[in-house]
N, C-alpha and C. Protein backbone atom coordinates (compact mmCIF):
# COMPACT_ATOMS: atom_id res chain seq x y z
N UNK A 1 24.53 92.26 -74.00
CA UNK A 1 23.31 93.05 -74.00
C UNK A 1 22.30 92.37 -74.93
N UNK A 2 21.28 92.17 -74.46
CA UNK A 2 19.93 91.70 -75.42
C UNK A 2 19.58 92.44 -76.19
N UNK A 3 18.86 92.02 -77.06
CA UNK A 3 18.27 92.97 -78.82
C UNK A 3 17.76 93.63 -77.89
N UNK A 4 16.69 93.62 -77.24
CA UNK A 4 15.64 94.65 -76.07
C UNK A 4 16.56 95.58 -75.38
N UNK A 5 17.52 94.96 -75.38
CA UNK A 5 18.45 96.42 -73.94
C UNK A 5 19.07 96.96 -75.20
N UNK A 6 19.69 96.48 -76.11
CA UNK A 6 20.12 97.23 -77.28
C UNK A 6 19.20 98.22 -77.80
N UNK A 7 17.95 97.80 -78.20
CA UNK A 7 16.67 98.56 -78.88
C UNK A 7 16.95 99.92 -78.24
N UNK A 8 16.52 99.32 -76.83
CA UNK A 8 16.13 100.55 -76.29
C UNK A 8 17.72 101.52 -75.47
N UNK A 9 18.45 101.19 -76.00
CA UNK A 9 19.98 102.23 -75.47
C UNK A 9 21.02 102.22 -76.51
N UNK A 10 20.74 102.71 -77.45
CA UNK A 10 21.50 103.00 -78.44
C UNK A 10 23.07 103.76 -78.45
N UNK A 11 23.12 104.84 -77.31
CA UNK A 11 24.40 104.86 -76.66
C UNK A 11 25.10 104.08 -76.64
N UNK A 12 24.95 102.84 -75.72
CA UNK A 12 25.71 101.61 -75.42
C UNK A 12 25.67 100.75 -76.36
N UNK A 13 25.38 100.46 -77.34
CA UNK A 13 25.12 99.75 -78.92
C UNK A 13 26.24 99.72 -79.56
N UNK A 14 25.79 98.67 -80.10
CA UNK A 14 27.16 98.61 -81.45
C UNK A 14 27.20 99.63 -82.13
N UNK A 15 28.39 100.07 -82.68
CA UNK A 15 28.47 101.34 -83.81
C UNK A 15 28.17 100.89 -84.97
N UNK A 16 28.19 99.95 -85.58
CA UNK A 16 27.43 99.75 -86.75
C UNK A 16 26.42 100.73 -86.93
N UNK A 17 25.29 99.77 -86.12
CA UNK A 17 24.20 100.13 -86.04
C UNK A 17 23.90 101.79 -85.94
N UNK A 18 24.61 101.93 -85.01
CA UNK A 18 24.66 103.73 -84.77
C UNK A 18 25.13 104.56 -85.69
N UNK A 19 26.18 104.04 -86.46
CA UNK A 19 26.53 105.56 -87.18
C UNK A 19 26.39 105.21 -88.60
N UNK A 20 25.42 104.09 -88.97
CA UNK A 20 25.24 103.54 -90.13
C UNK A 20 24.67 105.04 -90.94
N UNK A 21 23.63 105.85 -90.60
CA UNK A 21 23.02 106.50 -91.42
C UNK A 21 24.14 108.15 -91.07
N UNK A 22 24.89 108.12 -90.16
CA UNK A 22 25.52 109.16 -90.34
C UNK A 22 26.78 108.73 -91.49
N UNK A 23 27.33 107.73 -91.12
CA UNK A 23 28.42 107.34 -92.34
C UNK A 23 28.16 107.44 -93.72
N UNK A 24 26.69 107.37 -93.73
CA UNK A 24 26.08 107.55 -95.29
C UNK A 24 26.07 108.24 -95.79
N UNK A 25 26.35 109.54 -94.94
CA UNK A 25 26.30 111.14 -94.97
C UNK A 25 28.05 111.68 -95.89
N UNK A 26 28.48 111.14 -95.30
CA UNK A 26 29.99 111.26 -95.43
C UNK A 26 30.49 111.17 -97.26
N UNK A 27 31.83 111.72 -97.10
CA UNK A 27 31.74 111.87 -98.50
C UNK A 27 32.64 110.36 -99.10
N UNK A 28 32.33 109.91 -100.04
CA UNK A 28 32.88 108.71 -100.52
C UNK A 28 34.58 108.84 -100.13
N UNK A 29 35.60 109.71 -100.28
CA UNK A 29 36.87 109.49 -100.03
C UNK A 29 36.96 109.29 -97.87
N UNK A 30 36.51 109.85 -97.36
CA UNK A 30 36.80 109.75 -95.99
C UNK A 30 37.46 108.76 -95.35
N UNK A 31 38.37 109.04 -94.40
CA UNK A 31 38.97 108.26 -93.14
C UNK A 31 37.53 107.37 -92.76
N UNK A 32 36.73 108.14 -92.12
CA UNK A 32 35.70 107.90 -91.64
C UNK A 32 35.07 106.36 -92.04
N UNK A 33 34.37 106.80 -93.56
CA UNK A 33 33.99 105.61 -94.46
C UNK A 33 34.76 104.34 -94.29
N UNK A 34 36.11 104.79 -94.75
CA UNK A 34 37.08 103.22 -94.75
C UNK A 34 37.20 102.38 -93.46
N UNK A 35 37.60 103.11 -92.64
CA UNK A 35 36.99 102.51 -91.45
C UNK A 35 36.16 101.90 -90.94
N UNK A 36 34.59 102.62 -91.21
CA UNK A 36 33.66 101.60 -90.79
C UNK A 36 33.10 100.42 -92.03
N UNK A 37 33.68 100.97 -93.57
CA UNK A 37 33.49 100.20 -94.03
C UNK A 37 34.09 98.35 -93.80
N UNK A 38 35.51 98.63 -93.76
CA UNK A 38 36.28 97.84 -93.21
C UNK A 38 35.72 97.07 -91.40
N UNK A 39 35.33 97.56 -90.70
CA UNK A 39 34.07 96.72 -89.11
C UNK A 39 33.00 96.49 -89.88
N UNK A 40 32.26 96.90 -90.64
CA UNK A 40 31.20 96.26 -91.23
C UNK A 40 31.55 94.95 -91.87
N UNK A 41 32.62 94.94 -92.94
CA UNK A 41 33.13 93.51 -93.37
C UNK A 41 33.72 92.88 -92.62
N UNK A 42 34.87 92.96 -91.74
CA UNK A 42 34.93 92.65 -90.63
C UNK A 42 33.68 91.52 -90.11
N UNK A 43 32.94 92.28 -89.33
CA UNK A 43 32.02 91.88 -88.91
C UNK A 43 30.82 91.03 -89.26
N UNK A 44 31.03 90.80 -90.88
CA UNK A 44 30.08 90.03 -91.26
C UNK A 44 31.05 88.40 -91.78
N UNK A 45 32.11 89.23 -92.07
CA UNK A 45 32.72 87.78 -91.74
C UNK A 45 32.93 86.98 -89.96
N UNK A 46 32.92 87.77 -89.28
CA UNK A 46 32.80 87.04 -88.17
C UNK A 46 31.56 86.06 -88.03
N UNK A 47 30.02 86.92 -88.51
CA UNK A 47 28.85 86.33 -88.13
C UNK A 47 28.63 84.92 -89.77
N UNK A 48 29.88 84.98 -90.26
CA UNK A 48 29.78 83.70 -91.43
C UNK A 48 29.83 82.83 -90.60
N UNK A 49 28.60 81.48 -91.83
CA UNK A 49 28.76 80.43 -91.13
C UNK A 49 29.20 79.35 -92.33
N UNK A 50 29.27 78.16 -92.60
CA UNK A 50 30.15 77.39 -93.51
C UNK A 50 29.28 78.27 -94.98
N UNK A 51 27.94 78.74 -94.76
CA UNK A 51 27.58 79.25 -96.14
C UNK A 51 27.68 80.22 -96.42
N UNK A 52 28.87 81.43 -95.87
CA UNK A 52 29.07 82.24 -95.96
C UNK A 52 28.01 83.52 -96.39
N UNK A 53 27.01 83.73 -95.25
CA UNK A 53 26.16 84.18 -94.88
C UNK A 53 26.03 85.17 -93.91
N UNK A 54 26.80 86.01 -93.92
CA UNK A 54 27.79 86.55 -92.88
C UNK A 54 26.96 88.29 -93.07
N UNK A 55 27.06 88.84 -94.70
CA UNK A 55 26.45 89.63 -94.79
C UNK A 55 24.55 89.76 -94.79
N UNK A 56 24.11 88.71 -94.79
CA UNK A 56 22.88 88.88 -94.36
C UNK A 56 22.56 88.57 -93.54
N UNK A 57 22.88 88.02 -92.68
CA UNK A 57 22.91 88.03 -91.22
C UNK A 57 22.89 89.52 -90.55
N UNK A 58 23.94 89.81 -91.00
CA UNK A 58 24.35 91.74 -90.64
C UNK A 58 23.33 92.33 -90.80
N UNK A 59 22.74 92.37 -92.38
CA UNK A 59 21.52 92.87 -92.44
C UNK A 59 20.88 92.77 -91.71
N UNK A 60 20.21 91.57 -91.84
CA UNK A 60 19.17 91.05 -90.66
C UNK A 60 19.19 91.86 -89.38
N UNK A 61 20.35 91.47 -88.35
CA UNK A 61 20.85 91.88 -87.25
C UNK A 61 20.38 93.59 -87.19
N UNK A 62 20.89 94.41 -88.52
CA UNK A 62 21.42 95.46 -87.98
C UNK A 62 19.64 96.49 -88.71
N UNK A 63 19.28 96.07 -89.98
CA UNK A 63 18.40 96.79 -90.27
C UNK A 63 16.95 96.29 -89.52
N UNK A 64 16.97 95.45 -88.93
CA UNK A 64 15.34 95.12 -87.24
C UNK A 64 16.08 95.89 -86.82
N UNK A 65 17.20 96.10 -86.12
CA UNK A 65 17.22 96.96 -84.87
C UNK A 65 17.11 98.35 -85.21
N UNK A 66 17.52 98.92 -86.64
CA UNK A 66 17.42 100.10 -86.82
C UNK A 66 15.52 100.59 -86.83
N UNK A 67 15.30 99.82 -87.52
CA UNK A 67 13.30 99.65 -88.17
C UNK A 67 12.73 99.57 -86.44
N UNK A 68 13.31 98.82 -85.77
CA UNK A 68 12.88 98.65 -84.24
C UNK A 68 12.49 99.90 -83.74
N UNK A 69 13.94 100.33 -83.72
CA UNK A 69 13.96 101.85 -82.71
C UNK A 69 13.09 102.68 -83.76
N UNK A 70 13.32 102.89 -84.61
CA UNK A 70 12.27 103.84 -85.38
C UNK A 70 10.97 103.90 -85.40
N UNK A 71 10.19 102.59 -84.59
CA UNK A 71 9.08 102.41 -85.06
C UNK A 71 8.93 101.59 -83.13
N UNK A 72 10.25 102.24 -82.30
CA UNK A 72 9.68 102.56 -81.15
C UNK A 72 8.27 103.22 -80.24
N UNK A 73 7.47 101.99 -79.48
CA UNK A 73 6.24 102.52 -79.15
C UNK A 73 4.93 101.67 -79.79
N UNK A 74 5.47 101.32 -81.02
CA UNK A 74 4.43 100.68 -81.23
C UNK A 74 4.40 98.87 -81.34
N UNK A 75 3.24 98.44 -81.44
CA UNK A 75 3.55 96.79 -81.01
C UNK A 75 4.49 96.60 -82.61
N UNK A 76 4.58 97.30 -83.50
CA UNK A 76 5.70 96.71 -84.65
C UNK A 76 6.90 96.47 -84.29
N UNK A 77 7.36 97.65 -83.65
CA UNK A 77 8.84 97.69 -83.10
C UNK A 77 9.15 96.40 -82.40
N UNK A 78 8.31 95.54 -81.64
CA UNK A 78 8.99 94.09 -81.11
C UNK A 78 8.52 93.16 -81.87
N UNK A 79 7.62 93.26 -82.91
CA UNK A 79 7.31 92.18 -83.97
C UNK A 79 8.66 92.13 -84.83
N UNK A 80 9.35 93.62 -85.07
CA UNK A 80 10.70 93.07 -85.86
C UNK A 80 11.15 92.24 -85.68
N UNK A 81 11.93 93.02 -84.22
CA UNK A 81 12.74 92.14 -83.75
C UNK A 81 12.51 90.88 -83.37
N UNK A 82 11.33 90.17 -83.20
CA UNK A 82 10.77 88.65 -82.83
C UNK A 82 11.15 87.93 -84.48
N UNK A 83 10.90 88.86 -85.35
CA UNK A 83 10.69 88.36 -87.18
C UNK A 83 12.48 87.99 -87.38
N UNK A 84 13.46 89.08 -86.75
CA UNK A 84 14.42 88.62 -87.19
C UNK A 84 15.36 87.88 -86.59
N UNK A 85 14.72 87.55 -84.96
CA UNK A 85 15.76 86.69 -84.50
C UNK A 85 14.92 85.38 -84.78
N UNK A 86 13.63 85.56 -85.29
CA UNK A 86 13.23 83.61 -85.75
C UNK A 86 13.47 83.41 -87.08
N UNK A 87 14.17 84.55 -87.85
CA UNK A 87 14.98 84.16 -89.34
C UNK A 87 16.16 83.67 -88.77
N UNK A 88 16.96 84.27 -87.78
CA UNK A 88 18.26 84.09 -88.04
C UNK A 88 18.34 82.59 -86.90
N UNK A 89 17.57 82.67 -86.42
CA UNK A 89 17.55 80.94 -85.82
C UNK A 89 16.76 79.50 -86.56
N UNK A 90 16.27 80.12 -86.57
CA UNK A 90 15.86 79.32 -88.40
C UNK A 90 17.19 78.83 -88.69
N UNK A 91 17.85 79.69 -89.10
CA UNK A 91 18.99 79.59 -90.35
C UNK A 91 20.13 79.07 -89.90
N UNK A 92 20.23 78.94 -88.60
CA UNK A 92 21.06 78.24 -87.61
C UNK A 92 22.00 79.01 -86.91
């Protein structure tokens, strides 16, 4: 799925992205938390590259798409996402 089909269908999206601000909600001991804490690291070690860059990448990746959809409608919402996939290709 493209950042654009992602943006706009959040259903079908990564859960990161999706239950980032509900997980925030949650109380520090939870099942819940450890879990996604654990796919979040996970996952940013996957997106490492020899400079172990893995967690800002994530960022990158995950807070445009959140700022995207939020700010759905207006020409900002695809300036994010244009801003953070020419950081993260930049960066290799």
């Amino acid at each position: 799925m493209s950042s654009v089909e992602h943006h706009g269908d959040p259903a079908d999206g990564c859960p990161v992205a999706a239950l980032a601000t509900d997980i925030a909600r949650e109380g520090g001991g939870r099942e819940a938390r450890r879990v996604y804490t654990k796919g979040v690291a996970d996952f940013a070690d996957f997106l490492a590259t020899d400079d172990q860059d893995g967690l800002l990448r994530l960022c990158t990746l995950f807070g445009a798409l959140i700022l995207s959809r939020a700010t759905k409608g207006s020409p900002m919402s695809g300036e994010i996402l244009a801003a953070a996939h020419a950081a993260l290709t930049e960066a290799g």
